[in-house]
PDB file of N, CA and C in Angstrom:
ATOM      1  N   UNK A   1     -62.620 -41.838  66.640  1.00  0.00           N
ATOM      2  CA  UNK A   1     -61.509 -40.928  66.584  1.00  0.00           C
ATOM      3  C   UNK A   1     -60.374 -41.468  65.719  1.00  0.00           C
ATOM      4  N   UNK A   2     -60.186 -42.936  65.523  1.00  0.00           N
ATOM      5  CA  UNK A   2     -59.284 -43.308  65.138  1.00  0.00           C
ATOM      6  C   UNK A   2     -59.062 -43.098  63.225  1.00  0.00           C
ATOM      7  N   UNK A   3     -60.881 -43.097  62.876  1.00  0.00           N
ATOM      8  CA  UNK A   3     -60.826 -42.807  61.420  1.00  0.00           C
ATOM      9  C   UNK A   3     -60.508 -41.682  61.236  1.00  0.00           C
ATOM     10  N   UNK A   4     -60.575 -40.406  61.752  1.00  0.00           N
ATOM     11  CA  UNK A   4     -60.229 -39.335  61.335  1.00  0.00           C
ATOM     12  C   UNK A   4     -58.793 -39.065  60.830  1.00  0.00           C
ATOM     13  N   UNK A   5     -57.498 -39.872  61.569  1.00  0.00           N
ATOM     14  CA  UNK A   5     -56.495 -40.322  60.610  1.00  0.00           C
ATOM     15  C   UNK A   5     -56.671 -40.704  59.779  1.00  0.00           C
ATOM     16  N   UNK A   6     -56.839 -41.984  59.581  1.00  0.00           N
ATOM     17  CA  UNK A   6     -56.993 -42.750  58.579  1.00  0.00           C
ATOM     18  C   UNK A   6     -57.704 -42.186  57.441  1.00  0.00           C
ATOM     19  N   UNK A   7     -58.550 -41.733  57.273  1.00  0.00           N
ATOM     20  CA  UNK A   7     -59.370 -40.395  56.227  1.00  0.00           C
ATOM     21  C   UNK A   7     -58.434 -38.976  55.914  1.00  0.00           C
ATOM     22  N   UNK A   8     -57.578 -39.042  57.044  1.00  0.00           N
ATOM     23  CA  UNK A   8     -57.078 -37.598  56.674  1.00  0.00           C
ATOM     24  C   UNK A   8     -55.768 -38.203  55.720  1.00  0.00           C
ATOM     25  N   UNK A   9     -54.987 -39.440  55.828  1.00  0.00           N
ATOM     26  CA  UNK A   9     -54.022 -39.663  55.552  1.00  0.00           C
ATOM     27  C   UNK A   9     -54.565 -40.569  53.753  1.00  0.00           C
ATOM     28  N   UNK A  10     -55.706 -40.891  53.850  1.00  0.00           N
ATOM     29  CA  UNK A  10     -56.217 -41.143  52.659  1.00  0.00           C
ATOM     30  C   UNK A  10     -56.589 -40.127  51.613  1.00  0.00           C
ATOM     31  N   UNK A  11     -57.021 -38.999  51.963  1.00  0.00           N
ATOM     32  CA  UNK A  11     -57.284 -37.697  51.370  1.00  0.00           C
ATOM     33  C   UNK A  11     -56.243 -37.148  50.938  1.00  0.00           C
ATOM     34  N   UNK A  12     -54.633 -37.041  51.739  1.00  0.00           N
ATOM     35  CA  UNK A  12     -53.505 -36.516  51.211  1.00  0.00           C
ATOM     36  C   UNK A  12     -52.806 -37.608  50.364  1.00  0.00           C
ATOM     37  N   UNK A  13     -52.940 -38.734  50.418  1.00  0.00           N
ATOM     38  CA  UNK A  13     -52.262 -39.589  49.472  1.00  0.00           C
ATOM     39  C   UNK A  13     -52.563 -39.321  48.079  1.00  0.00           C
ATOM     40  N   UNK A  14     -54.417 -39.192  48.037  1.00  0.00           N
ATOM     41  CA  UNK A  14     -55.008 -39.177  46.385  1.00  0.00           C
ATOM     42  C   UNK A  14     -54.489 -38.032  46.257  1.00  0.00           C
ATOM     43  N   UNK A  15     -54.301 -36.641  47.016  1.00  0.00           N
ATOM     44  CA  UNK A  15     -54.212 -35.299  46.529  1.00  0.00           C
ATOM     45  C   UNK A  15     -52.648 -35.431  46.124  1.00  0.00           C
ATOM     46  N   UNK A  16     -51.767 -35.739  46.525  1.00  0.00           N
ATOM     47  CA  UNK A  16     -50.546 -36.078  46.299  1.00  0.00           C
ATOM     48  C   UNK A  16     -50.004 -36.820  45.131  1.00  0.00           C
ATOM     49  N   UNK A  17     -50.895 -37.576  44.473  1.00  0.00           N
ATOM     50  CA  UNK A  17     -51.348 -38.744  43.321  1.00  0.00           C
ATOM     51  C   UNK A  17     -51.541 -37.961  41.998  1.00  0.00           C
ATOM     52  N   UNK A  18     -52.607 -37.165  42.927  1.00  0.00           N
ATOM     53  CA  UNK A  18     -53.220 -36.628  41.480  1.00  0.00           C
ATOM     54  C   UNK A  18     -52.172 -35.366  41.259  1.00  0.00           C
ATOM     55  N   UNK A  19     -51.405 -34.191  42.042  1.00  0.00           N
ATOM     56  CA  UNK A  19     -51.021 -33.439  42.081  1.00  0.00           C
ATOM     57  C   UNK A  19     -49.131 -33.673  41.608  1.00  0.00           C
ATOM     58  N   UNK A  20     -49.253 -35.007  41.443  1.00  0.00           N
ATOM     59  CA  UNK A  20     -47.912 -35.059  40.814  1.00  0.00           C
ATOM     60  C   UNK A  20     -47.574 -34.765  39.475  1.00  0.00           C
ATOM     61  N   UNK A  21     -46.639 -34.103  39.133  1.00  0.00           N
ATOM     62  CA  UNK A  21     -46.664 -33.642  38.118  1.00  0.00           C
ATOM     63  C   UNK A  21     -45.781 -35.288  37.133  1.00  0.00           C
ATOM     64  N   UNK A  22     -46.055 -34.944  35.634  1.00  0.00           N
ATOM     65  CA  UNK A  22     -45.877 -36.062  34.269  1.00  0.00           C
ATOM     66  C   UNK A  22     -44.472 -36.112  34.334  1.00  0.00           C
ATOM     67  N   UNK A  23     -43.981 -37.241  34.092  1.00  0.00           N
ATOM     68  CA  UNK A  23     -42.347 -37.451  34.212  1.00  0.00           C
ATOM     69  C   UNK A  23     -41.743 -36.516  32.969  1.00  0.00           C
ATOM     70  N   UNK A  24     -42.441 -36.597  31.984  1.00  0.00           N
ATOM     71  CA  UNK A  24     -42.187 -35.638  30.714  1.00  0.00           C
ATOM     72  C   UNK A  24     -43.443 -34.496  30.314  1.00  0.00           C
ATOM     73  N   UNK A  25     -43.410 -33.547  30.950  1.00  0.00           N
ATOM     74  CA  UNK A  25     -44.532 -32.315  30.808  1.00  0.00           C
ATOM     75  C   UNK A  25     -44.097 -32.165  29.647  1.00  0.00           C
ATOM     76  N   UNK A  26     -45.281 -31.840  28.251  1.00  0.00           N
ATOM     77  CA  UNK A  26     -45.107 -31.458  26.786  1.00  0.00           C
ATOM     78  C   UNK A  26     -44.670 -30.369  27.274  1.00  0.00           C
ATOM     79  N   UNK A  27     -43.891 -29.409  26.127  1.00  0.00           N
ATOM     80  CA  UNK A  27     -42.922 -28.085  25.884  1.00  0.00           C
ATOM     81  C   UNK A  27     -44.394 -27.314  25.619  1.00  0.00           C
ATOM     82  N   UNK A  28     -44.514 -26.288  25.859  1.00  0.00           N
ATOM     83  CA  UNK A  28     -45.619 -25.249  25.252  1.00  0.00           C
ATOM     84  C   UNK A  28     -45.220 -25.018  23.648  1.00  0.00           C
ATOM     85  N   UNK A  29     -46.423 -24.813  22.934  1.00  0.00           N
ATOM     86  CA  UNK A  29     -46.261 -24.690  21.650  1.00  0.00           C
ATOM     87  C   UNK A  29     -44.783 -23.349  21.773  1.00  0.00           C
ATOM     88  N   UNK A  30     -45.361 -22.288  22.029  1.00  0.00           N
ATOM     89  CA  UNK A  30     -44.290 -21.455  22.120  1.00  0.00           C
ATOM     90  C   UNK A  30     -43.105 -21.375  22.797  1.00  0.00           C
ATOM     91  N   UNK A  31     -42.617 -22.077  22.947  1.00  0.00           N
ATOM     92  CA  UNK A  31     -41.045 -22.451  23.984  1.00  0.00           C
ATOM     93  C   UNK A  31     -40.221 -21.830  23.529  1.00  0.00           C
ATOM     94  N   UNK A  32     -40.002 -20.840  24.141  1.00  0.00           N
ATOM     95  CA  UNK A  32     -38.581 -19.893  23.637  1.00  0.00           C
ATOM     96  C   UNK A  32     -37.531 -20.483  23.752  1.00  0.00           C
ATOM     97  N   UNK A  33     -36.314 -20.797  22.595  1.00  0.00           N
ATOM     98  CA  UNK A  33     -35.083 -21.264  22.953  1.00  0.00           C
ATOM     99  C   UNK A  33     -34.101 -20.949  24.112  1.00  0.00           C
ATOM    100  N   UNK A  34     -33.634 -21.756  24.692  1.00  0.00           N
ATOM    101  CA  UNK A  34     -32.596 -21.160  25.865  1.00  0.00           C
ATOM    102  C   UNK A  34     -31.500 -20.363  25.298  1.00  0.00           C
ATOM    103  N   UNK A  35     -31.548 -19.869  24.093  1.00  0.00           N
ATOM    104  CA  UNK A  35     -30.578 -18.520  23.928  1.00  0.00           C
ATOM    105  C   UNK A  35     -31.677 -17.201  24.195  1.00  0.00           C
ATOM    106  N   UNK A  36     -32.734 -17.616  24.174  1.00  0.00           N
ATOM    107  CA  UNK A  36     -33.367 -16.727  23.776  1.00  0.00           C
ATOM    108  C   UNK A  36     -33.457 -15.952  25.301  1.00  0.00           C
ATOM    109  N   UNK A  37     -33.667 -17.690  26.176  1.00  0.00           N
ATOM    110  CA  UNK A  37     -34.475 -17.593  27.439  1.00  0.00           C
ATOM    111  C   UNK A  37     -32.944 -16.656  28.003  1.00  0.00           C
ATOM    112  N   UNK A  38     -32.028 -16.850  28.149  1.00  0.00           N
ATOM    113  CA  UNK A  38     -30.711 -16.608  28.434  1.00  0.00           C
ATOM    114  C   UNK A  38     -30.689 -14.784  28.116  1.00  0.00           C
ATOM    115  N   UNK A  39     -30.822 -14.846  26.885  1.00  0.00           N
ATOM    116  CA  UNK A  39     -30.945 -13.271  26.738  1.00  0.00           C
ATOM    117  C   UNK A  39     -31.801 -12.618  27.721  1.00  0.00           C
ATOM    118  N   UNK A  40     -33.155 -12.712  28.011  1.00  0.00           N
ATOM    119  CA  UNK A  40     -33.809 -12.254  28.688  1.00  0.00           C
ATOM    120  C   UNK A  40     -33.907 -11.843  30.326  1.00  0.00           C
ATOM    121  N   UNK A  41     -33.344 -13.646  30.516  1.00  0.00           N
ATOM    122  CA  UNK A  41     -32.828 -13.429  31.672  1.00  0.00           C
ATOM    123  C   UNK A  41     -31.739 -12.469  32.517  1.00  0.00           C
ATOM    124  N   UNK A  42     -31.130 -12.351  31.458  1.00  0.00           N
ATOM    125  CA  UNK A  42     -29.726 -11.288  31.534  1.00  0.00           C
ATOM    126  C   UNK A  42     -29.765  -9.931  31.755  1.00  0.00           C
ATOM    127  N   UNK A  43     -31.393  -9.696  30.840  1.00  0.00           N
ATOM    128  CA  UNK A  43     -31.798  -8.325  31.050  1.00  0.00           C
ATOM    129  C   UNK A  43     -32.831  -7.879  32.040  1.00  0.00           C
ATOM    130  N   UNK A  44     -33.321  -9.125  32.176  1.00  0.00           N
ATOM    131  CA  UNK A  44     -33.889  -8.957  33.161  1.00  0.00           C
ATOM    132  C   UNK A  44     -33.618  -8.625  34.661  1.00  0.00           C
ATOM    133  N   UNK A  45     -32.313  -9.395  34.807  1.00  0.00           N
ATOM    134  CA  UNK A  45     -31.594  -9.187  36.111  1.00  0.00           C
ATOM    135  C   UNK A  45     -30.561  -8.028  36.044  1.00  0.00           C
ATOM    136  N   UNK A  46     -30.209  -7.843  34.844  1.00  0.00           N
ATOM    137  CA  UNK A  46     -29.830  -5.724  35.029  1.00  0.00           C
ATOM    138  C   UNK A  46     -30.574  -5.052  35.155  1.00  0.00           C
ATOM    139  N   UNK A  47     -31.681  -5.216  34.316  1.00  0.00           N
ATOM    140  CA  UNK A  47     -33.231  -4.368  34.691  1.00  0.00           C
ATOM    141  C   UNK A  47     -33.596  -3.923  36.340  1.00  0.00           C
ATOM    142  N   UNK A  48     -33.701  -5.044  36.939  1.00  0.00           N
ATOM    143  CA  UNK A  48     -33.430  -5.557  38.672  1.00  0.00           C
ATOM    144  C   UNK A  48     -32.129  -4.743  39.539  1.00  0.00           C
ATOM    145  N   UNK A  49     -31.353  -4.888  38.747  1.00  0.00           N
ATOM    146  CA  UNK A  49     -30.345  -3.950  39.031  1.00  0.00           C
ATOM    147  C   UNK A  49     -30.128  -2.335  39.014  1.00  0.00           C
ATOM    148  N   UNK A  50     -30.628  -1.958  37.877  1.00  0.00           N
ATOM    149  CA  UNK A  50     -30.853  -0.533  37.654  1.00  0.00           C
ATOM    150  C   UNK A  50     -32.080   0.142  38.680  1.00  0.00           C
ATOM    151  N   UNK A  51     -33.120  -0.877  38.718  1.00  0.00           N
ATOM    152  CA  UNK A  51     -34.288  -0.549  39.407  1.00  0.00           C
ATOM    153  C   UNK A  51     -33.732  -0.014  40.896  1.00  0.00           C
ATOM    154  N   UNK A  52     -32.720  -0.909  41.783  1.00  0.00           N
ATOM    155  CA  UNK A  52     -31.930  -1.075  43.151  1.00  0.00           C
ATOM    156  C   UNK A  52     -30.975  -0.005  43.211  1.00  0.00           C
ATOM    157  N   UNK A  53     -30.624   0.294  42.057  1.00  0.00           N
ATOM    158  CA  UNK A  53     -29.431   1.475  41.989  1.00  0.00           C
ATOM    159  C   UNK A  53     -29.982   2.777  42.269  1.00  0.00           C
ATOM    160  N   UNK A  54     -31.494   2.518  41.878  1.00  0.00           N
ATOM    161  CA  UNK A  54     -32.128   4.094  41.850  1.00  0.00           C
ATOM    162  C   UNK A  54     -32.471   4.450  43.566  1.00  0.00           C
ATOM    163  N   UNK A  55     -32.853   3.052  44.485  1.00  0.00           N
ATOM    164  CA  UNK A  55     -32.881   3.703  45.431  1.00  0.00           C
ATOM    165  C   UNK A  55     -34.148   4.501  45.648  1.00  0.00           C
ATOM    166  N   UNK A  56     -35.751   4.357  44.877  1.00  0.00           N
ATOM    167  CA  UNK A  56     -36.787   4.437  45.137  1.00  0.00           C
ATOM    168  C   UNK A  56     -38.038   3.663  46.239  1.00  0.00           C
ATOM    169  N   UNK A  57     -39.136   4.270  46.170  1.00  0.00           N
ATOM    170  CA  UNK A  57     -39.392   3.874  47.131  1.00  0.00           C
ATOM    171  C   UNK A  57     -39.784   2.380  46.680  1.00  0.00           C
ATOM    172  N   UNK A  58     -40.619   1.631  47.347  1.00  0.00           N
ATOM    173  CA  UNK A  58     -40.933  -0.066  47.030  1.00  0.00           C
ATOM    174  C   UNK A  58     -42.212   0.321  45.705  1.00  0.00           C
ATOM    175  N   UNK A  59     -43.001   0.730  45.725  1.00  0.00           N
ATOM    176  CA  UNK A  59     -44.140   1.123  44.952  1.00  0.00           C
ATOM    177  C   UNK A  59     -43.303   1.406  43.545  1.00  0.00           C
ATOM    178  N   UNK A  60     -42.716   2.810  43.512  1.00  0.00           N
ATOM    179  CA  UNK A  60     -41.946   3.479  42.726  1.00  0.00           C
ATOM    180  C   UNK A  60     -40.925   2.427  42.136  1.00  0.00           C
ATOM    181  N   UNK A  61     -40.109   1.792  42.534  1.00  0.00           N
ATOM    182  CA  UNK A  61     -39.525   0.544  42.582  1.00  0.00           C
ATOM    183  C   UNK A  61     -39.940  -0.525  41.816  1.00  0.00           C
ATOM    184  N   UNK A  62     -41.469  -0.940  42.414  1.00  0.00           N
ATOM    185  CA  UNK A  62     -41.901  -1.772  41.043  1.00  0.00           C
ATOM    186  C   UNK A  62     -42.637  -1.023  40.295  1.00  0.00           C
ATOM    187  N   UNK A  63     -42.858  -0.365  39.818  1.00  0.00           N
ATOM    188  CA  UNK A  63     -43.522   0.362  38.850  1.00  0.00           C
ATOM    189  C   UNK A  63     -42.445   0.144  37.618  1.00  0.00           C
ATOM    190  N   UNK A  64     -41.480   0.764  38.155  1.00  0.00           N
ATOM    191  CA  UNK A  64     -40.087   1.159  37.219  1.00  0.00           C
ATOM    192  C   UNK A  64     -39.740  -0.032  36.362  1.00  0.00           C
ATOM    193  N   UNK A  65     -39.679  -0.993  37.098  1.00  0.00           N
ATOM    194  CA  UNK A  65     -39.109  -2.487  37.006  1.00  0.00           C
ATOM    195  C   UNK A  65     -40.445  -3.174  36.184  1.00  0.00           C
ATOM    196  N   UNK A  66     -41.636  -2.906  36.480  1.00  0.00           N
ATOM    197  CA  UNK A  66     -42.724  -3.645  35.371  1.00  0.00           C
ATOM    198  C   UNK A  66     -42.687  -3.108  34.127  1.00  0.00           C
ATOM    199  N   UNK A  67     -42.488  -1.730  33.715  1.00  0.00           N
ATOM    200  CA  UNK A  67     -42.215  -0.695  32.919  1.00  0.00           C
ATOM    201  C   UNK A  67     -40.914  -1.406  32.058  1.00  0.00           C
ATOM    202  N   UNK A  68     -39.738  -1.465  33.013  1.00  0.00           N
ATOM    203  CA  UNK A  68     -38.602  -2.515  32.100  1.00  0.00           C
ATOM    204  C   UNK A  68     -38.733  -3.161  31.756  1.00  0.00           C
ATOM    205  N   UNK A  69     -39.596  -4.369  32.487  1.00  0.00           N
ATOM    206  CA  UNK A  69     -39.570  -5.487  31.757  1.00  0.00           C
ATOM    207  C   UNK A  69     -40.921  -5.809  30.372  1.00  0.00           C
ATOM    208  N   UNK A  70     -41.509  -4.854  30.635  1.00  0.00           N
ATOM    209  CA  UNK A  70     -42.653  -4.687  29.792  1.00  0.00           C
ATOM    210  C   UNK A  70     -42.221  -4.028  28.159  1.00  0.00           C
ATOM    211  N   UNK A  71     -40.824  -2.963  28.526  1.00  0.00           N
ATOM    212  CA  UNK A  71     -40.308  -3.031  27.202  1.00  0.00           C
ATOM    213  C   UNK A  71     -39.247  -3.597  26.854  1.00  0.00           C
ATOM    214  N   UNK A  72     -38.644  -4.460  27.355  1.00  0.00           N
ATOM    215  CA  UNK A  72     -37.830  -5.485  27.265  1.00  0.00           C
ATOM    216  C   UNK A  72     -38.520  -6.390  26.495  1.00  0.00           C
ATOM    217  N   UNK A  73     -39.728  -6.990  27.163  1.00  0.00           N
ATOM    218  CA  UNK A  73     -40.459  -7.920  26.002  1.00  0.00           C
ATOM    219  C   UNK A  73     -40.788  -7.406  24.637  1.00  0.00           C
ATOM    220  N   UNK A  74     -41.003  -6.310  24.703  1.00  0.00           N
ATOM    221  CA  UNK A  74     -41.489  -5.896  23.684  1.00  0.00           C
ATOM    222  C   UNK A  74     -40.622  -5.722  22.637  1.00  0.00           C
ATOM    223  N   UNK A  75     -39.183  -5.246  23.161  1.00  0.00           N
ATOM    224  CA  UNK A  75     -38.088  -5.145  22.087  1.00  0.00           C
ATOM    225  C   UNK A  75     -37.863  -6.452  21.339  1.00  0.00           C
ATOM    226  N   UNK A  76     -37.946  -7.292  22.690  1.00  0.00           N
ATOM    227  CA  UNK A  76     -37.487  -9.017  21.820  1.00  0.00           C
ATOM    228  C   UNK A  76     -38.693  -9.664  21.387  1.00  0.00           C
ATOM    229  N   UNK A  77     -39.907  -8.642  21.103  1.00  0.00           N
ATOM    230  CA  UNK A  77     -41.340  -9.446  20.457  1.00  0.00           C
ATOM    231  C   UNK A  77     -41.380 -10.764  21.081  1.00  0.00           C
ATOM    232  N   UNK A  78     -41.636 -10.187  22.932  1.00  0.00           N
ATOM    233  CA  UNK A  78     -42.249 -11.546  23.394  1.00  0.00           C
ATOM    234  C   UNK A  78     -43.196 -11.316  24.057  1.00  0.00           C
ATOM    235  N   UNK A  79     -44.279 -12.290  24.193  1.00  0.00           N
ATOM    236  CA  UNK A  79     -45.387 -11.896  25.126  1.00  0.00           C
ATOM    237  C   UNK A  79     -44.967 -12.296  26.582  1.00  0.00           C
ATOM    238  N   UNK A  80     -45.667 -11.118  27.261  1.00  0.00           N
ATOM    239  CA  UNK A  80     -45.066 -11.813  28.863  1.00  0.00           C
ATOM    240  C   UNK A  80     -45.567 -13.288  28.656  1.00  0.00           C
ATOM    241  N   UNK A  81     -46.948 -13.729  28.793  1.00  0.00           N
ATOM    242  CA  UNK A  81     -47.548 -15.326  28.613  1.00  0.00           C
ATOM    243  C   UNK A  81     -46.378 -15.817  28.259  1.00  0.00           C
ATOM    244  N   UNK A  82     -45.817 -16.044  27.067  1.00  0.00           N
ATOM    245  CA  UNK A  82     -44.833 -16.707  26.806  1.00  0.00           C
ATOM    246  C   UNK A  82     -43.445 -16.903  27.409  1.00  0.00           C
ATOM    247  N   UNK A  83     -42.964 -15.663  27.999  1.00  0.00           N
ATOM    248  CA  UNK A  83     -41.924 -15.610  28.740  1.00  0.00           C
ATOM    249  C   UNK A  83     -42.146 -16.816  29.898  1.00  0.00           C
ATOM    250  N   UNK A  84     -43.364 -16.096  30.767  1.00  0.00           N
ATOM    251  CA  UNK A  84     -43.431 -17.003  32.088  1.00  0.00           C
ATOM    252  C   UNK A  84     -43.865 -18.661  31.522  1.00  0.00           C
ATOM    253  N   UNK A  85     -44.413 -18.765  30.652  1.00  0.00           N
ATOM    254  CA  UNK A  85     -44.815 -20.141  30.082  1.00  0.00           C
ATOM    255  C   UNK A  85     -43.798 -20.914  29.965  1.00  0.00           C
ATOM    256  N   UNK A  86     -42.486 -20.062  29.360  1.00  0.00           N
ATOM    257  CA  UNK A  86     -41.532 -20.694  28.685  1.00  0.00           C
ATOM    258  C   UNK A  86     -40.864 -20.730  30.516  1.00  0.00           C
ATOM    259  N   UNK A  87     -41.014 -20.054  30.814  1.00  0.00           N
ATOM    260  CA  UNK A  87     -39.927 -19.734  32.401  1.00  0.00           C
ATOM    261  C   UNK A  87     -40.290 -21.342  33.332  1.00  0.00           C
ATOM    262  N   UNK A  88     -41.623 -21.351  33.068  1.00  0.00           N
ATOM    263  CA  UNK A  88     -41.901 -22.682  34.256  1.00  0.00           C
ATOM    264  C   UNK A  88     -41.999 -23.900  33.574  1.00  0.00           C
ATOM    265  N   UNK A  89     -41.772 -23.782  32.016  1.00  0.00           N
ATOM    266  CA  UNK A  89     -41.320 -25.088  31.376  1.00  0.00           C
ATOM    267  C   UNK A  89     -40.139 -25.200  32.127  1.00  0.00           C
ATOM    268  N   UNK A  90     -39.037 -24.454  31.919  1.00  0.00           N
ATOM    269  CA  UNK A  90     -37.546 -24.764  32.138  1.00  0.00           C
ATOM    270  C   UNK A  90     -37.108 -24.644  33.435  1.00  0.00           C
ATOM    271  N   UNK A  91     -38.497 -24.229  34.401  1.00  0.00           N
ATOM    272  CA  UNK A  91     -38.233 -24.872  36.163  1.00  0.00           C
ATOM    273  C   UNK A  91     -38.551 -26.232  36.268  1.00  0.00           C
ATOM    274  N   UNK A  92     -39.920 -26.357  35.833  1.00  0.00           N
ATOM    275  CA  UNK A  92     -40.092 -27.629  35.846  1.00  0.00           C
ATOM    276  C   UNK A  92     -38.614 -28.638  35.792  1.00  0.00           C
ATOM    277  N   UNK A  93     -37.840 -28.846  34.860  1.00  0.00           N
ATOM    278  CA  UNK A  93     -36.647 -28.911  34.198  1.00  0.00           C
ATOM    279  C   UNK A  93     -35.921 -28.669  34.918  1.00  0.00           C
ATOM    280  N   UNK A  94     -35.546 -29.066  36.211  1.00  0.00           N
ATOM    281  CA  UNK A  94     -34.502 -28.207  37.187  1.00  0.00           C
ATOM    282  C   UNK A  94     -33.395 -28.531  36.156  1.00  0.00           C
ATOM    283  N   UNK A  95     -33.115 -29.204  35.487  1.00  0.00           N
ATOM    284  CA  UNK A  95     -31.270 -29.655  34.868  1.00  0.00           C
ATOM    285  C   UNK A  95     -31.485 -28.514  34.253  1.00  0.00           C
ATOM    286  N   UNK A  96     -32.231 -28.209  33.395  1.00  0.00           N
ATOM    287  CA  UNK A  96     -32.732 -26.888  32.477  1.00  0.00           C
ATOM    288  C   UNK A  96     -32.732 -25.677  32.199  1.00  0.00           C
ATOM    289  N   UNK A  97     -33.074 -25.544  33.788  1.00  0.00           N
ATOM    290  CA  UNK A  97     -33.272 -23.825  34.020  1.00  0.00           C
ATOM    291  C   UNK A  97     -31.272 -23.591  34.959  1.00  0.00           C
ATOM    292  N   UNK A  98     -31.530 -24.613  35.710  1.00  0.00           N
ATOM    293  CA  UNK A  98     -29.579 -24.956  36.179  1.00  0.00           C
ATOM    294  C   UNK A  98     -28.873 -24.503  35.487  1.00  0.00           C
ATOM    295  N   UNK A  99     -28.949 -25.092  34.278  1.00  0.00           N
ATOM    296  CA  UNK A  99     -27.673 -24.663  32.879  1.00  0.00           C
ATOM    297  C   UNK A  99     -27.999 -23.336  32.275  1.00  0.00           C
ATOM    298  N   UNK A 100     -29.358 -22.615  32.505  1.00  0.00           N
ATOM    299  CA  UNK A 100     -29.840 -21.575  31.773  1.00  0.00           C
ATOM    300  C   UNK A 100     -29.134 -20.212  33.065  1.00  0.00           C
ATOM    301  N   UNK A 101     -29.452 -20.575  34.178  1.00  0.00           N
ATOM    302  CA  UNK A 101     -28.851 -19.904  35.225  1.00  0.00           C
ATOM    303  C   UNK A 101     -27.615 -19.772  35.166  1.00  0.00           C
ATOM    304  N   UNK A 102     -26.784 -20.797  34.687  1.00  0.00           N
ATOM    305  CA  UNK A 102     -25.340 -21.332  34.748  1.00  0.00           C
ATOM    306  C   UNK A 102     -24.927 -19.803  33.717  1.00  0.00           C
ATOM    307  N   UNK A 103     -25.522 -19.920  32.569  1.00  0.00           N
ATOM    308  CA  UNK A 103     -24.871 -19.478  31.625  1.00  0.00           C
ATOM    309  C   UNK A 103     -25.418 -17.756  31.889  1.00  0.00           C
ATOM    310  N   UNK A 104     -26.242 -17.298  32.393  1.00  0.00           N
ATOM    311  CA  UNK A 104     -26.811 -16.276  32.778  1.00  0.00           C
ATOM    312  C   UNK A 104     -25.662 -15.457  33.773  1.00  0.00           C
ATOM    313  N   UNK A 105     -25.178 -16.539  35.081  1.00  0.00           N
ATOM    314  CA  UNK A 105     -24.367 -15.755  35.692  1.00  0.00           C
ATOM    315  C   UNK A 105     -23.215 -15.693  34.896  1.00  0.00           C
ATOM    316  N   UNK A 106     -22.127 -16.556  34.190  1.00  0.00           N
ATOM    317  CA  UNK A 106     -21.468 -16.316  33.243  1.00  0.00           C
ATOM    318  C   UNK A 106     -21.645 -15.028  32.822  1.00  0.00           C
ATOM    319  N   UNK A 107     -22.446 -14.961  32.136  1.00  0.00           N
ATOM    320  CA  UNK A 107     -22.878 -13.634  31.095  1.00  0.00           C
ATOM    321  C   UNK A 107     -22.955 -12.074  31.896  1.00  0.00           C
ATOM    322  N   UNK A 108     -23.649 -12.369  32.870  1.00  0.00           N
ATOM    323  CA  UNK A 108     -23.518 -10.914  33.846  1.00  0.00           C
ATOM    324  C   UNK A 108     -22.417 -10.963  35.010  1.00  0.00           C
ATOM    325  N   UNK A 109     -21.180 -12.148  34.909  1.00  0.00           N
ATOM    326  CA  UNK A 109     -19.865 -12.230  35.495  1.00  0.00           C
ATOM    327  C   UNK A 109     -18.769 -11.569  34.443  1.00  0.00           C
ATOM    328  N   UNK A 110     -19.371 -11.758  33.308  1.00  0.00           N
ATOM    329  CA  UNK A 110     -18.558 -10.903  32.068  1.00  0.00           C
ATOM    330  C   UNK A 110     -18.394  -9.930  31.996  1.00  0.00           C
ATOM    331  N   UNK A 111     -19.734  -9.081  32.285  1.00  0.00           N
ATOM    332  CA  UNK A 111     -20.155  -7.616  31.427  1.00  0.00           C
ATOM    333  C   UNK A 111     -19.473  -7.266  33.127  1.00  0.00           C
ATOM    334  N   UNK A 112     -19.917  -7.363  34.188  1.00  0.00           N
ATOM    335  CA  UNK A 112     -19.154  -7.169  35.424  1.00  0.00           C
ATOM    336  C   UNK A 112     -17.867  -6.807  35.080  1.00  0.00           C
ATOM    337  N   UNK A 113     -17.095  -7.617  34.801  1.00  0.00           N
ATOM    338  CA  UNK A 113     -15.646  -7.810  34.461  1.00  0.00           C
ATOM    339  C   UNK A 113     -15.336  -6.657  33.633  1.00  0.00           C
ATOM    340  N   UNK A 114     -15.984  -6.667  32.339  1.00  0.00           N
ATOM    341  CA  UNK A 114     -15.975  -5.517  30.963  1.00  0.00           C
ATOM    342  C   UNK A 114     -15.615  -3.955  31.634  1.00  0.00           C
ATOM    343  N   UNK A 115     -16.919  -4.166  33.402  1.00  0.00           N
ATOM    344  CA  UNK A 115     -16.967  -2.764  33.069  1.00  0.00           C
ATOM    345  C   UNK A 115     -16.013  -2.655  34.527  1.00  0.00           C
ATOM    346  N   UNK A 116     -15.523  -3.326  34.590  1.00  0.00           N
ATOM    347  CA  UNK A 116     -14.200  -3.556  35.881  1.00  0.00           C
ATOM    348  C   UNK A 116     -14.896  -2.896  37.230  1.00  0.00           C
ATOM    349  N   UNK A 117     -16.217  -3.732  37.500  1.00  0.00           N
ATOM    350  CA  UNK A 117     -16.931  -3.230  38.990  1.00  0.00           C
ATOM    351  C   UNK A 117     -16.533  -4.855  39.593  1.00  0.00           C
ATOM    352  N   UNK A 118     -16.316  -4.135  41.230  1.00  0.00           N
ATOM    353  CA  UNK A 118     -15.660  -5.423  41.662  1.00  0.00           C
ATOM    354  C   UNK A 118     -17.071  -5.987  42.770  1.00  0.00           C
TER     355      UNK A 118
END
């Protein structure tokens, strides 16, 4: 009885070992710049917004919202792949995606402001 610890706590160590991620993960060939990533994000989370304003059902809801963001990419000639590729480079990156967030709420604390909703 006593190995069955000892085996179980050996099994999560290697899985833990191997499952750690590289102190420096390479960038994907396609790494969208963080202005870029920033833009997107911005529209993405009004997109999110407009979707909530409508007040549809959950189905209807995401439909609407895959539909946005599907021509959202398309306006800024990006492939979703690349979006999310580029998205979990710059999680990985917590300092990364932090400052990309940082500047995101900035940006939709602005247009807020612009359009004087409190």
């Amino acid at each position: 009885m006593k190995k069955l610890p000892v085996c179980l706590v050996l099994i999560l160590s290697v899985l833990l070992t191997c499952c750690q991620r590289p102190e420096e993960p390479m960038p994907p060939s396609s790494l969208l710049p963080k202005e870029k990533m920033v833009q997107l994000l911005v529209e993405l989370h009004l997109n999110e917004s407009r979707v909530e304003a409508a007040h549809l059902r959950a189905d209807s809801s995401q439909a609407l919202f895959n539909q946005l963001q599907k021509d959202m990419l398309w306006r800024h000639e990006v492939s979703d792949s690349v979006f999310w590729q580029s998205y979990r480079y710059y999680a990985v990156h917590n300092k990364d995606l932090d400052e990309l967030y940082g500047i995101v709420l900035d940006s939709l604390a602005a247009r807020k402001y612009e359009l004087g909703v409190r």
